[in-house]
C-alpha atoms as a PDB file:
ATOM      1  CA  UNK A   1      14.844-201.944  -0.620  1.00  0.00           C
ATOM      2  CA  UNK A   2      11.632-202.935  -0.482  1.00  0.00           C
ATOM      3  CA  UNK A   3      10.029-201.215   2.140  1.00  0.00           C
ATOM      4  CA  UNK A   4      11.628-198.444   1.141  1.00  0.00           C
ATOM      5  CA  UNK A   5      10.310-198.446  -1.985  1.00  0.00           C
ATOM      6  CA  UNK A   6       6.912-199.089  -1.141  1.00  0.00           C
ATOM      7  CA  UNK A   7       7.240-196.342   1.419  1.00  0.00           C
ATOM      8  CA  UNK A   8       8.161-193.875  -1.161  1.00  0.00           C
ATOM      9  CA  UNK A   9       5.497-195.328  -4.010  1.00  0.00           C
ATOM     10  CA  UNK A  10       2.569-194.971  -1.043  1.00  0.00           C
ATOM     11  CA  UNK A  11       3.278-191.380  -0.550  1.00  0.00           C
ATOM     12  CA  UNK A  12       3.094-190.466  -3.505  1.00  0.00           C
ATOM     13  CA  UNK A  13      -0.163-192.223  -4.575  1.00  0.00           C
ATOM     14  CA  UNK A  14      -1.168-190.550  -1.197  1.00  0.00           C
ATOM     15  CA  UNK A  15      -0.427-187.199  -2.135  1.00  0.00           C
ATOM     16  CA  UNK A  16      -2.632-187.539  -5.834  1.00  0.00           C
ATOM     17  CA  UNK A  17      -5.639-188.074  -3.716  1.00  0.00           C
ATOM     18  CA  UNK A  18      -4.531-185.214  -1.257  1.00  0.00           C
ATOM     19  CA  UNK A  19      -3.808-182.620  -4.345  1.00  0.00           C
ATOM     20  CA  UNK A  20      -7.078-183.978  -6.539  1.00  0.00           C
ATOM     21  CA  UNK A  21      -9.643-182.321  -3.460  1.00  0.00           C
ATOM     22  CA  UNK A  22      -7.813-179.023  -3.565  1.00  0.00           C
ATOM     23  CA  UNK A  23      -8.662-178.443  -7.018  1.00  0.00           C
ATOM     24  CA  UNK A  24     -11.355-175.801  -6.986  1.00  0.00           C
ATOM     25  CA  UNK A  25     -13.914-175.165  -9.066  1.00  0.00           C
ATOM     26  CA  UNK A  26     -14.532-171.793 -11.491  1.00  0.00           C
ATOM     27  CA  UNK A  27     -16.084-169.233  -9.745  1.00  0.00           C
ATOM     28  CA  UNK A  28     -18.835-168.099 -12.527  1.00  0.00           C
ATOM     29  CA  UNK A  29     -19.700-172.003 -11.988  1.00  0.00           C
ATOM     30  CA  UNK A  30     -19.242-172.190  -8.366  1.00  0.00           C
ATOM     31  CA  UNK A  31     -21.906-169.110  -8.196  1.00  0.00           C
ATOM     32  CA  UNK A  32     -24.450-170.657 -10.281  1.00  0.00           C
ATOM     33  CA  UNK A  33     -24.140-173.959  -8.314  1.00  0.00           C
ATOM     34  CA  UNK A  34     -25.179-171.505  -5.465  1.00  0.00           C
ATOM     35  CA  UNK A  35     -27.838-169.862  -7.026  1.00  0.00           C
ATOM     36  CA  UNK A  36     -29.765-172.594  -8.405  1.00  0.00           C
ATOM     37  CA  UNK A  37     -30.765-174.134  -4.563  1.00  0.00           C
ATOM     38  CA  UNK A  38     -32.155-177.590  -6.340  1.00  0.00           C
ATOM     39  CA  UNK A  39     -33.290-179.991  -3.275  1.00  0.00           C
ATOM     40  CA  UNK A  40     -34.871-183.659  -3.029  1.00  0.00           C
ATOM     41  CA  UNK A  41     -37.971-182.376  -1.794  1.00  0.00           C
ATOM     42  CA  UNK A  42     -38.420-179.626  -4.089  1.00  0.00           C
ATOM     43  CA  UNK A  43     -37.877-182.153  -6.976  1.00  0.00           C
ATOM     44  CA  UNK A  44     -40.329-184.617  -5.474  1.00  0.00           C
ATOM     45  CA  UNK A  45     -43.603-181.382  -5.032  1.00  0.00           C
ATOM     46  CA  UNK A  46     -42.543-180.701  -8.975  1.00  0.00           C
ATOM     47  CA  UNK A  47     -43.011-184.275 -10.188  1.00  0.00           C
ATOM     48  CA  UNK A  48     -45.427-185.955  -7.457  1.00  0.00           C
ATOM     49  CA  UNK A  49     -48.410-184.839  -9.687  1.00  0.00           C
ATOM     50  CA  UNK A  50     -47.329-186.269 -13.075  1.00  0.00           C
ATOM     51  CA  UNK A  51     -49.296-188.971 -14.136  1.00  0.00           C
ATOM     52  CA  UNK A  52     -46.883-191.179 -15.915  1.00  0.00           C
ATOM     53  CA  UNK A  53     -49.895-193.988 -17.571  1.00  0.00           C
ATOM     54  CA  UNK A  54     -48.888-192.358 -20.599  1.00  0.00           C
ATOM     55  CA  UNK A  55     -45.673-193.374 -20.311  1.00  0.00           C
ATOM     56  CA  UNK A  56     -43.780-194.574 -22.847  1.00  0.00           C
ATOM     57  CA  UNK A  57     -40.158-196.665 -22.669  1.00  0.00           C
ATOM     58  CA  UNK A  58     -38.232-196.164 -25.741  1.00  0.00           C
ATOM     59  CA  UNK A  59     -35.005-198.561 -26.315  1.00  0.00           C
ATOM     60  CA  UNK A  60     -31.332-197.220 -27.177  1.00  0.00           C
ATOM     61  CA  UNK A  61     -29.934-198.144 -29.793  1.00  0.00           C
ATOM     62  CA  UNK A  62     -28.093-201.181 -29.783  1.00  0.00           C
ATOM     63  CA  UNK A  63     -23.982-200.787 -30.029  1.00  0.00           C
ATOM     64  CA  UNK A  64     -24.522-202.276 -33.610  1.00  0.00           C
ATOM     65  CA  UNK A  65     -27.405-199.799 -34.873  1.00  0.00           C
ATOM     66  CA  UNK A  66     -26.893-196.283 -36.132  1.00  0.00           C
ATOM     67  CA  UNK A  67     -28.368-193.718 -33.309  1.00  0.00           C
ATOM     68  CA  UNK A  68     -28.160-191.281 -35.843  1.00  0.00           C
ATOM     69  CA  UNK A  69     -31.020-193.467 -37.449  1.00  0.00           C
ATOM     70  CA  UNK A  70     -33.066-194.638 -34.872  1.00  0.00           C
ATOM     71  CA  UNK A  71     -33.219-191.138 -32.657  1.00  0.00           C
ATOM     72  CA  UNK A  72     -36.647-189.879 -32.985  1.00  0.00           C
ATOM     73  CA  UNK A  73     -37.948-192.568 -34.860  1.00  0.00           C
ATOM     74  CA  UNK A  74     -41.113-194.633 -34.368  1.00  0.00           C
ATOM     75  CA  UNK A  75     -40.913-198.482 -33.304  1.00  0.00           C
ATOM     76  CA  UNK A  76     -43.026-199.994 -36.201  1.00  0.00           C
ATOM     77  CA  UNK A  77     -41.527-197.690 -38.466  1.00  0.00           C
ATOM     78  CA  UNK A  78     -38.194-199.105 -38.121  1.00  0.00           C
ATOM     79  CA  UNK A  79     -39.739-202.445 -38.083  1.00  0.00           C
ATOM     80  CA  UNK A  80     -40.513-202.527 -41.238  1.00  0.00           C
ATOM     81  CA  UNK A  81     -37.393-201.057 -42.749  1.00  0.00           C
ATOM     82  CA  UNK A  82     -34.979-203.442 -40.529  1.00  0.00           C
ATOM     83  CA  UNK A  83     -36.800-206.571 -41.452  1.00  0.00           C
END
């Protein structure tokens, strides 16, 4: 019963994966996936000259602050209202 079963229960968690690649994609967006030809080495010429000194990291909010809030806002600006 057994091996039966697990026969059964593998071919069908076989066939999932087999159906899930078939699924095709919308043409309209299969067409602009085509169109836009978007390549490592075209993104690395468009970026290689940015200088990024000026750089500056901004932190997420936290899962207990509001992003609503914080999005946009300036670090020492919510300093001063948190504390």
């Amino acid at each position: 019963m057994l091996i039966v079963g697990g026969s059964f229960g593998l071919h069908e968690f076989s066939q999932i994966c087999y159906d899930a690649v078939k699924i095709k994609i919308d043409p309209e967006l299969e067409k602009k996936l085509k169109m836009n030809n978007v390549s490592l080495g075209l993104e690395y010429e468009e970026i290689k000259d940015f200088t990024f000194d000026e750089w500056k990291n901004i932190q997420g909010p936290r899962p207990w602050e509001d992003p609503d809030l914080l999005q946009g806002r300036n670090p020492d600006i919510l300093k001063t209202k948190t504390t």
